[in-house]
PDB file of N, CA and C in Angstrom:
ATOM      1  N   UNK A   1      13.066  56.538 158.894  1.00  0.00           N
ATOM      2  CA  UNK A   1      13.526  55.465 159.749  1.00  0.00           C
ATOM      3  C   UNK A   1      15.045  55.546 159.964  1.00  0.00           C
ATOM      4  N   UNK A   2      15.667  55.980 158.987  1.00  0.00           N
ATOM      5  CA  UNK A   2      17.258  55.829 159.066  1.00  0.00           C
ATOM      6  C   UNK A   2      17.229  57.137 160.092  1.00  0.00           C
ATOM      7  N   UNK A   3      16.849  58.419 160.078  1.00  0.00           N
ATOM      8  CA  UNK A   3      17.327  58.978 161.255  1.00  0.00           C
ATOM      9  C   UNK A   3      16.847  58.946 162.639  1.00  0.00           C
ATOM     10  N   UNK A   4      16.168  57.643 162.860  1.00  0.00           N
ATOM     11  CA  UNK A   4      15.689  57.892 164.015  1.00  0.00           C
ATOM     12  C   UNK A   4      16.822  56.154 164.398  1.00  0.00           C
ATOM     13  N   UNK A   5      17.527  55.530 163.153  1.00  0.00           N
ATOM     14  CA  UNK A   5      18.787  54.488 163.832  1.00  0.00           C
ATOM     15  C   UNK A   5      19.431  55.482 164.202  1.00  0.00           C
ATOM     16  N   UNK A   6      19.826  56.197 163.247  1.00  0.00           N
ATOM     17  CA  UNK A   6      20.671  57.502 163.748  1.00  0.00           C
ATOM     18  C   UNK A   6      20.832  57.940 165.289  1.00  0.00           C
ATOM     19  N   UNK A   7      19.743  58.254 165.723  1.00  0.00           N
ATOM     20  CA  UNK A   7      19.550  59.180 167.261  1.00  0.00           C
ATOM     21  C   UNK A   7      19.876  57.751 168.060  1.00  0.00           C
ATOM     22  N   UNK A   8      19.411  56.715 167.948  1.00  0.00           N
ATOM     23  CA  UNK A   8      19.815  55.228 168.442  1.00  0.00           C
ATOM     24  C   UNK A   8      20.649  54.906 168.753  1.00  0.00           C
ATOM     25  N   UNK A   9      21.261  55.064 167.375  1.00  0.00           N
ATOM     26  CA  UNK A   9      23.132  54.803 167.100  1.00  0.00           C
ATOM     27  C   UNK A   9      23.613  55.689 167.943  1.00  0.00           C
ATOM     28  N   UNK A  10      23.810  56.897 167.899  1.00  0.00           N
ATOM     29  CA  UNK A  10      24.731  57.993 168.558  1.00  0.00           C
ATOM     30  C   UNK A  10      24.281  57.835 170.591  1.00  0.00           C
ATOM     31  N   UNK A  11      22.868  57.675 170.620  1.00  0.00           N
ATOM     32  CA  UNK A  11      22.773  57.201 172.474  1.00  0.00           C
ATOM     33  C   UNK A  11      23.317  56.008 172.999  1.00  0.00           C
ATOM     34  N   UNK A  12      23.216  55.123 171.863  1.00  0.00           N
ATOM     35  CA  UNK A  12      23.814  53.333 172.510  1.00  0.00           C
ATOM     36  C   UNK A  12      25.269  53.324 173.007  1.00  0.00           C
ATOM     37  N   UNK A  13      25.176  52.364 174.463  1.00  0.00           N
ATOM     38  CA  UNK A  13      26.600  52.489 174.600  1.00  0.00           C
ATOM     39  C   UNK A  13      26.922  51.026 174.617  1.00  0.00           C
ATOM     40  N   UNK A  14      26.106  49.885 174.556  1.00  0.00           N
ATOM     41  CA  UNK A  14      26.977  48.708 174.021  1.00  0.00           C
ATOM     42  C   UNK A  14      27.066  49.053 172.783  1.00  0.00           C
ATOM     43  N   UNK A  15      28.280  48.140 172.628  1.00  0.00           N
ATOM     44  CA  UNK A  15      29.033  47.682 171.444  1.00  0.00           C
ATOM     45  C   UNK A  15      28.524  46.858 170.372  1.00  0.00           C
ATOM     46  N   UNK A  16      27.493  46.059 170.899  1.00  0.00           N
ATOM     47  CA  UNK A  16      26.802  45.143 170.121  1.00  0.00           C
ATOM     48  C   UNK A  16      25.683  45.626 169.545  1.00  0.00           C
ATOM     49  N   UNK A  17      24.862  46.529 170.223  1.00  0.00           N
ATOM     50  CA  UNK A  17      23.665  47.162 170.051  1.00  0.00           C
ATOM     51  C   UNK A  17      24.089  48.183 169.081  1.00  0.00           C
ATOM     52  N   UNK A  18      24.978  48.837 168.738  1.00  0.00           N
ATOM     53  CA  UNK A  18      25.647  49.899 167.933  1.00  0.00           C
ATOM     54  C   UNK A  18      25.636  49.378 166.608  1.00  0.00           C
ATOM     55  N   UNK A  19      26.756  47.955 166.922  1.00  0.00           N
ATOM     56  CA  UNK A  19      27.035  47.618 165.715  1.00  0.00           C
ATOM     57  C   UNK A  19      25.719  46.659 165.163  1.00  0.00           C
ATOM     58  N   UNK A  20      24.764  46.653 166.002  1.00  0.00           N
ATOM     59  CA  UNK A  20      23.806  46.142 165.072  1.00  0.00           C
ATOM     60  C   UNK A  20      22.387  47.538 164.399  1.00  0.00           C
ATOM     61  N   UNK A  21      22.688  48.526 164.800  1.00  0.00           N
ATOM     62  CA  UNK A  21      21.665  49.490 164.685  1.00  0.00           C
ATOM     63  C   UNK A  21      22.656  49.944 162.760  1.00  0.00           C
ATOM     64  N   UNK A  22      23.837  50.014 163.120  1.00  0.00           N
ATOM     65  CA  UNK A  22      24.660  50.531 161.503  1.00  0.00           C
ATOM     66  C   UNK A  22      23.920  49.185 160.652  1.00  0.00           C
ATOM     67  N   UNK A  23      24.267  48.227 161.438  1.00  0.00           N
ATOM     68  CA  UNK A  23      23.943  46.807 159.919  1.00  0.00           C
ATOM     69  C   UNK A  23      22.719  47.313 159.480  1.00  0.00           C
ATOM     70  N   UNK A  24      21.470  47.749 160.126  1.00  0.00           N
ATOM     71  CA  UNK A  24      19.866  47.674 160.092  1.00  0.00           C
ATOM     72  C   UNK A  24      20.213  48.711 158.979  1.00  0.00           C
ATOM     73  N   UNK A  25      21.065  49.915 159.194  1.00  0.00           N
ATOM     74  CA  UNK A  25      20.980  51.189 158.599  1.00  0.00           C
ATOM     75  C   UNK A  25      21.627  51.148 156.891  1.00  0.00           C
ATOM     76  N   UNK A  26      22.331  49.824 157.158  1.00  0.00           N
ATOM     77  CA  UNK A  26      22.923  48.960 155.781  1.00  0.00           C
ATOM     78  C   UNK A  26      21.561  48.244 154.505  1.00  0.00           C
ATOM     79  N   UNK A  27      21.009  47.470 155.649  1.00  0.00           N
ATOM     80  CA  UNK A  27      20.254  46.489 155.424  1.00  0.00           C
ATOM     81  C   UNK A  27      18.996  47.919 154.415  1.00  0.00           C
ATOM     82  N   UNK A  28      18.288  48.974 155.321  1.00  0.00           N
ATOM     83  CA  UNK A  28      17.544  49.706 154.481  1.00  0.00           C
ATOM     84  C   UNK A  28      18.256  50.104 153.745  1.00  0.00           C
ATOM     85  N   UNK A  29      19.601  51.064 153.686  1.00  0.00           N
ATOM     86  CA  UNK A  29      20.383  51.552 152.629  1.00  0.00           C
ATOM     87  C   UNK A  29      20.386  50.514 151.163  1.00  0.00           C
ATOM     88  N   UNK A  30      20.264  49.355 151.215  1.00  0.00           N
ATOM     89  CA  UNK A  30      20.275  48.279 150.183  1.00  0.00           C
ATOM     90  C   UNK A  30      18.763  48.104 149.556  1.00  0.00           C
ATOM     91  N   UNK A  31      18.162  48.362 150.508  1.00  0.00           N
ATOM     92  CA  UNK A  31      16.033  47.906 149.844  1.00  0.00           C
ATOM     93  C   UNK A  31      16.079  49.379 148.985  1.00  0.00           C
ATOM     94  N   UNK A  32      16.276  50.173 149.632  1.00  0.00           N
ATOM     95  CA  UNK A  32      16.012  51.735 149.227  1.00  0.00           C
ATOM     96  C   UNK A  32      16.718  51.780 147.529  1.00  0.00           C
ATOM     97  N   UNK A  33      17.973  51.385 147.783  1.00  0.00           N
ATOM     98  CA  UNK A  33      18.334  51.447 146.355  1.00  0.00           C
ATOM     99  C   UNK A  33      17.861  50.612 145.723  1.00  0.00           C
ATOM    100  N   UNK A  34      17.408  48.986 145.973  1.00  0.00           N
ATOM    101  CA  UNK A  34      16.790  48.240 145.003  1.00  0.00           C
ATOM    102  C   UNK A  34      15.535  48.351 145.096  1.00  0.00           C
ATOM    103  N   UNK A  35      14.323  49.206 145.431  1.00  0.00           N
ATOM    104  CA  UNK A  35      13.200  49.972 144.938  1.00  0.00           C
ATOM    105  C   UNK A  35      13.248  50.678 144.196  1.00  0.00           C
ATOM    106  N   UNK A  36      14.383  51.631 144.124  1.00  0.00           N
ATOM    107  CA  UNK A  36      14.732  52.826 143.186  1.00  0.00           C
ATOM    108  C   UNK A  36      14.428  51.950 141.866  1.00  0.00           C
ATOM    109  N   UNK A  37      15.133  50.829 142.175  1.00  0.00           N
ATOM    110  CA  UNK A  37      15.384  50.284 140.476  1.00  0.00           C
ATOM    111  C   UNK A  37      16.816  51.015 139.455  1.00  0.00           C
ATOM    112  N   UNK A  38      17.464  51.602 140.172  1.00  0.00           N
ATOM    113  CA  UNK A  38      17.857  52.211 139.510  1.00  0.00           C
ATOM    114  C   UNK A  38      20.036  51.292 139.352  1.00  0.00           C
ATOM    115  N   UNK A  39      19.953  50.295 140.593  1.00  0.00           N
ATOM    116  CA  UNK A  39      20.784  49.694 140.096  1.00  0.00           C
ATOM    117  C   UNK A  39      21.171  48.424 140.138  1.00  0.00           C
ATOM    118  N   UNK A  40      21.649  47.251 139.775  1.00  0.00           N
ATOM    119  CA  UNK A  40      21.697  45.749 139.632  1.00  0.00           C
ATOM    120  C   UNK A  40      21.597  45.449 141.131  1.00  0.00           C
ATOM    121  N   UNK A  41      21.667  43.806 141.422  1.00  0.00           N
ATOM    122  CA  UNK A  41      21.839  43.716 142.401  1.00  0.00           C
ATOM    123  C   UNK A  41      23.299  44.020 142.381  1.00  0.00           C
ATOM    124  N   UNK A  42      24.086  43.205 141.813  1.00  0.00           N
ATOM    125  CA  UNK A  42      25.573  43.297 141.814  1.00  0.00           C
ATOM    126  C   UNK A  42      26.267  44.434 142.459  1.00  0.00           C
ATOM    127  N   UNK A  43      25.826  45.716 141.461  1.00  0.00           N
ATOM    128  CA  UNK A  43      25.792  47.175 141.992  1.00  0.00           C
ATOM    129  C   UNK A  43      25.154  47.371 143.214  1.00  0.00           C
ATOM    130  N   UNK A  44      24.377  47.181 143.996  1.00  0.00           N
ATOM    131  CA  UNK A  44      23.744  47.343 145.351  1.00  0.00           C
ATOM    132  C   UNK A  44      24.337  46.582 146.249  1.00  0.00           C
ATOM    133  N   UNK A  45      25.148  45.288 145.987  1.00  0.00           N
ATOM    134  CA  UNK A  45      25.977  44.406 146.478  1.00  0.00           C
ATOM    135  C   UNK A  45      27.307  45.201 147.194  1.00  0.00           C
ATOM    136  N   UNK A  46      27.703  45.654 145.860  1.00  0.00           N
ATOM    137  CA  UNK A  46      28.682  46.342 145.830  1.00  0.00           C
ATOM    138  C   UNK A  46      28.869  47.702 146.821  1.00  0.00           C
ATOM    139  N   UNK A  47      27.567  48.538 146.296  1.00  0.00           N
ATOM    140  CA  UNK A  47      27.604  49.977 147.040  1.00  0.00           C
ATOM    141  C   UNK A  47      27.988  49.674 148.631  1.00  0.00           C
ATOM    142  N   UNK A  48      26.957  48.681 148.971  1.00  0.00           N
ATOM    143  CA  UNK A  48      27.004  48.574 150.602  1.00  0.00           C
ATOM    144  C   UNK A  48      27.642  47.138 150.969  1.00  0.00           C
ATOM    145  N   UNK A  49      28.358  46.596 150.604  1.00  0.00           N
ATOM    146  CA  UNK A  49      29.754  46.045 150.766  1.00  0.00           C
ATOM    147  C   UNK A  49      29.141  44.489 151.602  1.00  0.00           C
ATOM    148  N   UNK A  50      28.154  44.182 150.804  1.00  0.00           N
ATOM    149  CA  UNK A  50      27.118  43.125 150.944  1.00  0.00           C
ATOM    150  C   UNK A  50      27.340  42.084 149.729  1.00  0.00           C
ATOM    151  N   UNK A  51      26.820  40.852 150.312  1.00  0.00           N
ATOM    152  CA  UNK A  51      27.021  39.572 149.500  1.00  0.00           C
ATOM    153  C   UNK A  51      25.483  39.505 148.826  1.00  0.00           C
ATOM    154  N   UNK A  52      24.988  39.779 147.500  1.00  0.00           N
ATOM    155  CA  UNK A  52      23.598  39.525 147.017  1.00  0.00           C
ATOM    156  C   UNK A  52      23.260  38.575 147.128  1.00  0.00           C
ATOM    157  N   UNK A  53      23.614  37.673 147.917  1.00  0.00           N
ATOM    158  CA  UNK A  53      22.207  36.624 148.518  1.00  0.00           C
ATOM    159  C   UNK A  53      22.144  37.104 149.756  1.00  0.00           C
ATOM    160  N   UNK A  54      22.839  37.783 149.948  1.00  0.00           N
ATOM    161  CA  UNK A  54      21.928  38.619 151.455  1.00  0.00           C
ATOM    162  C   UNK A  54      20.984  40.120 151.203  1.00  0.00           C
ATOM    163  N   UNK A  55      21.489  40.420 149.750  1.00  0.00           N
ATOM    164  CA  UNK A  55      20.159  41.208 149.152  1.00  0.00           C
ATOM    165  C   UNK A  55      19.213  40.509 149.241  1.00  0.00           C
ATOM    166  N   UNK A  56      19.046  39.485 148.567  1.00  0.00           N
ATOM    167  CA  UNK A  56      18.009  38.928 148.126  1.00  0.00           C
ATOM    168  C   UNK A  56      17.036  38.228 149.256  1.00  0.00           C
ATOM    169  N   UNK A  57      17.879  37.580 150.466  1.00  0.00           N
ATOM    170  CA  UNK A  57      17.442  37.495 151.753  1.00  0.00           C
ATOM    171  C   UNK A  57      16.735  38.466 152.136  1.00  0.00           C
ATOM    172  N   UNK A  58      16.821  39.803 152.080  1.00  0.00           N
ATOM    173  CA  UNK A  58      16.317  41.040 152.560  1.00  0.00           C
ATOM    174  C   UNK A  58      15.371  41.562 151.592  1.00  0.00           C
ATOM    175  N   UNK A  59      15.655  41.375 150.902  1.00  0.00           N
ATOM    176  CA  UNK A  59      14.108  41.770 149.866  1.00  0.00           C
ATOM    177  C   UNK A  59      12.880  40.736 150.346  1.00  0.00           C
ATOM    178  N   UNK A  60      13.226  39.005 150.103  1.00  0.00           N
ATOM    179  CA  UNK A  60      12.204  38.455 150.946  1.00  0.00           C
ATOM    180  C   UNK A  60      12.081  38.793 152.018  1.00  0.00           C
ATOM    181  N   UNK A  61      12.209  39.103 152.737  1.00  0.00           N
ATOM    182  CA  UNK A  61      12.407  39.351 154.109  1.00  0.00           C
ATOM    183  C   UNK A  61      10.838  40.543 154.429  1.00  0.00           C
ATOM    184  N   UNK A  62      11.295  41.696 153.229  1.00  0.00           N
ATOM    185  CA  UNK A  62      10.528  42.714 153.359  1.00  0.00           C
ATOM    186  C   UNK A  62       9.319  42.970 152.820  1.00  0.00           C
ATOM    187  N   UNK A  63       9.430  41.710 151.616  1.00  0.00           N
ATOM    188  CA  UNK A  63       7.843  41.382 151.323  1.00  0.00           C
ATOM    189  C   UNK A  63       7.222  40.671 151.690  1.00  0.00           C
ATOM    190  N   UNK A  64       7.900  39.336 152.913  1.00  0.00           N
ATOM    191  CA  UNK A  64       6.703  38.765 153.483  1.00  0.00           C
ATOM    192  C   UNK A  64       6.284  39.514 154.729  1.00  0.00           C
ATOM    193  N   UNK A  65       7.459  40.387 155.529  1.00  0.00           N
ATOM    194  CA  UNK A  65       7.131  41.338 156.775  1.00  0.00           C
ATOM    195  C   UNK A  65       6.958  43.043 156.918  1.00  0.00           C
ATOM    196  N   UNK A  66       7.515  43.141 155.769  1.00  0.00           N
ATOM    197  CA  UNK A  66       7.842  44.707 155.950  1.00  0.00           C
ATOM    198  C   UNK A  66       8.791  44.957 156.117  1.00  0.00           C
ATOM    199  N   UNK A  67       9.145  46.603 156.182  1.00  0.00           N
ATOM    200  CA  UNK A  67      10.655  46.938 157.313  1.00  0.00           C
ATOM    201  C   UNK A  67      11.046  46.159 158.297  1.00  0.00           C
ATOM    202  N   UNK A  68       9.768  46.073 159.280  1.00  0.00           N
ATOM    203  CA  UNK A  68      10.114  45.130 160.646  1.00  0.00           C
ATOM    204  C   UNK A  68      11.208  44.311 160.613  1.00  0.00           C
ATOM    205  N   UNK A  69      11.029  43.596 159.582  1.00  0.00           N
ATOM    206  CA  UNK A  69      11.172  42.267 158.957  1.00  0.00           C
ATOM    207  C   UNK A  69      13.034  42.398 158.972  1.00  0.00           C
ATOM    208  N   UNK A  70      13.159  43.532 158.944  1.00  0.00           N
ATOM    209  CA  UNK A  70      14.562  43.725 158.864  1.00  0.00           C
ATOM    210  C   UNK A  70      15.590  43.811 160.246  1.00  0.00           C
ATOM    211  N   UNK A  71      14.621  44.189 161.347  1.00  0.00           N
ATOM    212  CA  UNK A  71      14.880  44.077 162.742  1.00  0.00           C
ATOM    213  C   UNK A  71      15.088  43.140 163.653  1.00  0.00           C
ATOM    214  N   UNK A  72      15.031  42.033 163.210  1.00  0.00           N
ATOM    215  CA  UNK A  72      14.883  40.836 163.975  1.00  0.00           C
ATOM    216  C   UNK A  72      16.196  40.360 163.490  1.00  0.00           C
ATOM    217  N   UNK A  73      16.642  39.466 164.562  1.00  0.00           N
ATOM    218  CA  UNK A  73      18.071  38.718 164.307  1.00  0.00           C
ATOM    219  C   UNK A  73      18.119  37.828 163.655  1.00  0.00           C
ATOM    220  N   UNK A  74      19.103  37.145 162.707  1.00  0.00           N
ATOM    221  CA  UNK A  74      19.275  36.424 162.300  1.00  0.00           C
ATOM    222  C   UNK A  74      19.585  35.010 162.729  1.00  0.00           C
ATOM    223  N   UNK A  75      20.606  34.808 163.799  1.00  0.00           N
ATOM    224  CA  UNK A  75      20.275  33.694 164.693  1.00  0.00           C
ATOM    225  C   UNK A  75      20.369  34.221 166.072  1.00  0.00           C
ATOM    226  N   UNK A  76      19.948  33.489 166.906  1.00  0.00           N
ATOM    227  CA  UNK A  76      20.223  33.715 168.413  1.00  0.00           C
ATOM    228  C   UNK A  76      21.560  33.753 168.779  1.00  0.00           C
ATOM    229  N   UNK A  77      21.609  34.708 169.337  1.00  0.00           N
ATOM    230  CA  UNK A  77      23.051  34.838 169.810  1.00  0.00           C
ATOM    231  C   UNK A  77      23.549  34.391 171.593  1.00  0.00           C
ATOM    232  N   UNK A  78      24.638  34.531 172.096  1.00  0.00           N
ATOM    233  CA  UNK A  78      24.473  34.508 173.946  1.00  0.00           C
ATOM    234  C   UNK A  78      22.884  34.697 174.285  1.00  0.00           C
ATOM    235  N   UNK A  79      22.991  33.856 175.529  1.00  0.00           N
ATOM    236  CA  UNK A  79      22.388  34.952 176.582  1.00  0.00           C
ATOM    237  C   UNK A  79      22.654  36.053 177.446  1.00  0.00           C
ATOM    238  N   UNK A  80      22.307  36.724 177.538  1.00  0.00           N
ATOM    239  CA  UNK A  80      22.664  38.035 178.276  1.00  0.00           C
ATOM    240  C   UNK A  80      23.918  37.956 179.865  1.00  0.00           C
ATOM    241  N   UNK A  81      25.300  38.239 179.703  1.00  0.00           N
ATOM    242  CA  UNK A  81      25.810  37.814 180.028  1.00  0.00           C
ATOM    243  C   UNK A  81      26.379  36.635 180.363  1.00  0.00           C
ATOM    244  N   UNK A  82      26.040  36.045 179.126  1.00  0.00           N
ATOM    245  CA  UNK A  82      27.235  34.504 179.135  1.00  0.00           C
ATOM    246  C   UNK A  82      28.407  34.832 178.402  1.00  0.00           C
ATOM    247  N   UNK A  83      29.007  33.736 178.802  1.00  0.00           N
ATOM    248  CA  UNK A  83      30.608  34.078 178.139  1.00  0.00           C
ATOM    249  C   UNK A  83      30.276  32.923 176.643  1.00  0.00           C
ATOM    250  N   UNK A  84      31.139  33.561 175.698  1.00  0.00           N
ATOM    251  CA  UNK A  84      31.175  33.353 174.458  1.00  0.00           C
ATOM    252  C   UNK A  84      31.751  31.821 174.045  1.00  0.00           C
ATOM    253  N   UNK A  85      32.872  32.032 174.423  1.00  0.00           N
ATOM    254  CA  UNK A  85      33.611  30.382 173.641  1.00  0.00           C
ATOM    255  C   UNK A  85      34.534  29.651 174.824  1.00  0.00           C
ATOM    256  N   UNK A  86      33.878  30.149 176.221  1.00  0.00           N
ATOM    257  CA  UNK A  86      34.784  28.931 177.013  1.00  0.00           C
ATOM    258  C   UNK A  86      33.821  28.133 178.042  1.00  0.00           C
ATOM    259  N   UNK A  87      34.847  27.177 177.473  1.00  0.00           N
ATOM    260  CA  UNK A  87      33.392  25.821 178.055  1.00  0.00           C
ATOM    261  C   UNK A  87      33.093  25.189 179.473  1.00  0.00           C
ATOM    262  N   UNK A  88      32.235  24.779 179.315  1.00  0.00           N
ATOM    263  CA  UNK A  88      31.466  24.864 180.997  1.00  0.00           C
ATOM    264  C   UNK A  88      33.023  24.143 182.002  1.00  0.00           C
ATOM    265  N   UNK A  89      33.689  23.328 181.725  1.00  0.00           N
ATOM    266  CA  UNK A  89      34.661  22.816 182.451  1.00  0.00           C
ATOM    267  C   UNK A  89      35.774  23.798 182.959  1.00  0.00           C
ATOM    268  N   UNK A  90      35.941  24.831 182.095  1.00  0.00           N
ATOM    269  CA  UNK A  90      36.738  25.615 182.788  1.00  0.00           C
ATOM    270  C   UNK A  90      36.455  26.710 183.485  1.00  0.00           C
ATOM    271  N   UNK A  91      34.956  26.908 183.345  1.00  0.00           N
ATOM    272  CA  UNK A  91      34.435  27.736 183.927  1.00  0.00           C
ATOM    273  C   UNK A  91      33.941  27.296 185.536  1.00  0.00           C
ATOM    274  N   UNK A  92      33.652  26.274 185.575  1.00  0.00           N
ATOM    275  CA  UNK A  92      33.338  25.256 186.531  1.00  0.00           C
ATOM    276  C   UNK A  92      34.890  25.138 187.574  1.00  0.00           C
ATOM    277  N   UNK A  93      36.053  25.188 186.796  1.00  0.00           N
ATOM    278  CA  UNK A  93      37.460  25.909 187.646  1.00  0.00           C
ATOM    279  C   UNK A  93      37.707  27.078 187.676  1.00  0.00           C
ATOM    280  N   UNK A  94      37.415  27.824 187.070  1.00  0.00           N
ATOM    281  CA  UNK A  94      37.558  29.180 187.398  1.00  0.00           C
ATOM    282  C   UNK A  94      36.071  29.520 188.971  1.00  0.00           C
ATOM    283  N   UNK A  95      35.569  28.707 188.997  1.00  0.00           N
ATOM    284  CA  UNK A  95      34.420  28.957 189.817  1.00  0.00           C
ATOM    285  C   UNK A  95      35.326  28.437 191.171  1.00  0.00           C
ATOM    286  N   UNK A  96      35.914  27.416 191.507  1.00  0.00           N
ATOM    287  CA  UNK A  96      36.203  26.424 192.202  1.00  0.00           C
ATOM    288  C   UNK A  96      37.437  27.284 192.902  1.00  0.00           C
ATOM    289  N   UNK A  97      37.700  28.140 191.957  1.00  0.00           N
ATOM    290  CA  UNK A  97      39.178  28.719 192.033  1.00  0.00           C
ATOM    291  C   UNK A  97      38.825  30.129 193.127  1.00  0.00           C
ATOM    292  N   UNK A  98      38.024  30.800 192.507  1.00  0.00           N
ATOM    293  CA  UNK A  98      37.338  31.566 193.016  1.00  0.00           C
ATOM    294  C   UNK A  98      36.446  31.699 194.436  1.00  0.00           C
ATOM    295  N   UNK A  99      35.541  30.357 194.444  1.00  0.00           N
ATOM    296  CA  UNK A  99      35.166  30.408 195.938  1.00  0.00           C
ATOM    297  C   UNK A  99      36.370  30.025 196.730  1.00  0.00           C
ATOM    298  N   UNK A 100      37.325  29.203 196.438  1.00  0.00           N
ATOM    299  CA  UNK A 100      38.448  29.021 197.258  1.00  0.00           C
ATOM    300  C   UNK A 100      39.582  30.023 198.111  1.00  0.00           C
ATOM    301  N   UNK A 101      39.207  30.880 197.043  1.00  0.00           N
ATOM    302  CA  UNK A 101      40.088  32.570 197.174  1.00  0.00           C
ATOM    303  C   UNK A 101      41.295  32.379 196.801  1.00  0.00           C
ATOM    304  N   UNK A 102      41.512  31.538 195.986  1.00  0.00           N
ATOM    305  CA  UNK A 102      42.863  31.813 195.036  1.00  0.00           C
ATOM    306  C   UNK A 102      43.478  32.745 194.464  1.00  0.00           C
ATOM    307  N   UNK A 103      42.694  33.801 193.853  1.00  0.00           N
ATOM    308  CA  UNK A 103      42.825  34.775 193.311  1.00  0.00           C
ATOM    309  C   UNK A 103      42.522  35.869 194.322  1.00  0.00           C
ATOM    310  N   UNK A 104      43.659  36.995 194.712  1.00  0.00           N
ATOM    311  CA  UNK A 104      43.925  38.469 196.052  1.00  0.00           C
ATOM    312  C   UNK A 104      43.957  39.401 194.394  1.00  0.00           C
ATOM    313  N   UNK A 105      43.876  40.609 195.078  1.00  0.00           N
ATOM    314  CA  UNK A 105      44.312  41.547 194.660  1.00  0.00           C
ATOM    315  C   UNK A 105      45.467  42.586 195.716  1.00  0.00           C
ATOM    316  N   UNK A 106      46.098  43.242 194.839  1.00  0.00           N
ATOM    317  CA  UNK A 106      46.683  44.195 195.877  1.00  0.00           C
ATOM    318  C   UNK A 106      47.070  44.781 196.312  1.00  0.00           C
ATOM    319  N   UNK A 107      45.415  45.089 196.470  1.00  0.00           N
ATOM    320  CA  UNK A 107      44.591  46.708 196.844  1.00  0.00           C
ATOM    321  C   UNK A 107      44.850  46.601 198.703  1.00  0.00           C
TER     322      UNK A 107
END
């Protein structure tokens, strides 16, 4: 599974989709070693630069779903092209501003 984030990782060209294909590749890198058994959580915390209650999130995670279980987002994020943190009022002037033709370029 990790080399086929791999081939994923290296074709993706958003930014977001990238940086969420490495977390996934984190997220198994952490089950893998705590199946091994071979080191604490603390130590597995540590290796992959993770907080162990987000181990431990991910271990449930993978025994009530599986791997899958590891693919799915954590909360909802935007919708697909919305803007992030500016609020409908100024966007609502930047709109106003815009059909008006306030803004030339000059080309």
């Amino acid at each position: 599974m990790a080399a086929v984030i791999d081939e994923k990782h290296a074709a993706e060209k958003d930014g977001w989709r990238k940086k969420r294909l490495l977390a996934i590749k984190n997220r198994l890198l952490a089950i893998k070693l705590a199946a091994r058994g071979e080191h604490t959580s603390a130590e597995i915390a540590d290796l992959c630069g993770i907080a162990r209650g987000d181990l431990f999130r991910w271990l449930a995670a993978v025994r009530e779903g599986g791997l899958e279980a590891l693919l799915t987002r954590d909360k909802p994020g935007p919708k697909e092209g919305s803007p992030w943190s500016v609020s409908p009022a100024i966007l609502d002037e930047l709109k106003a501003k815009l059909d008006a033709g306030e803004f030339v370029t000059g080309v």
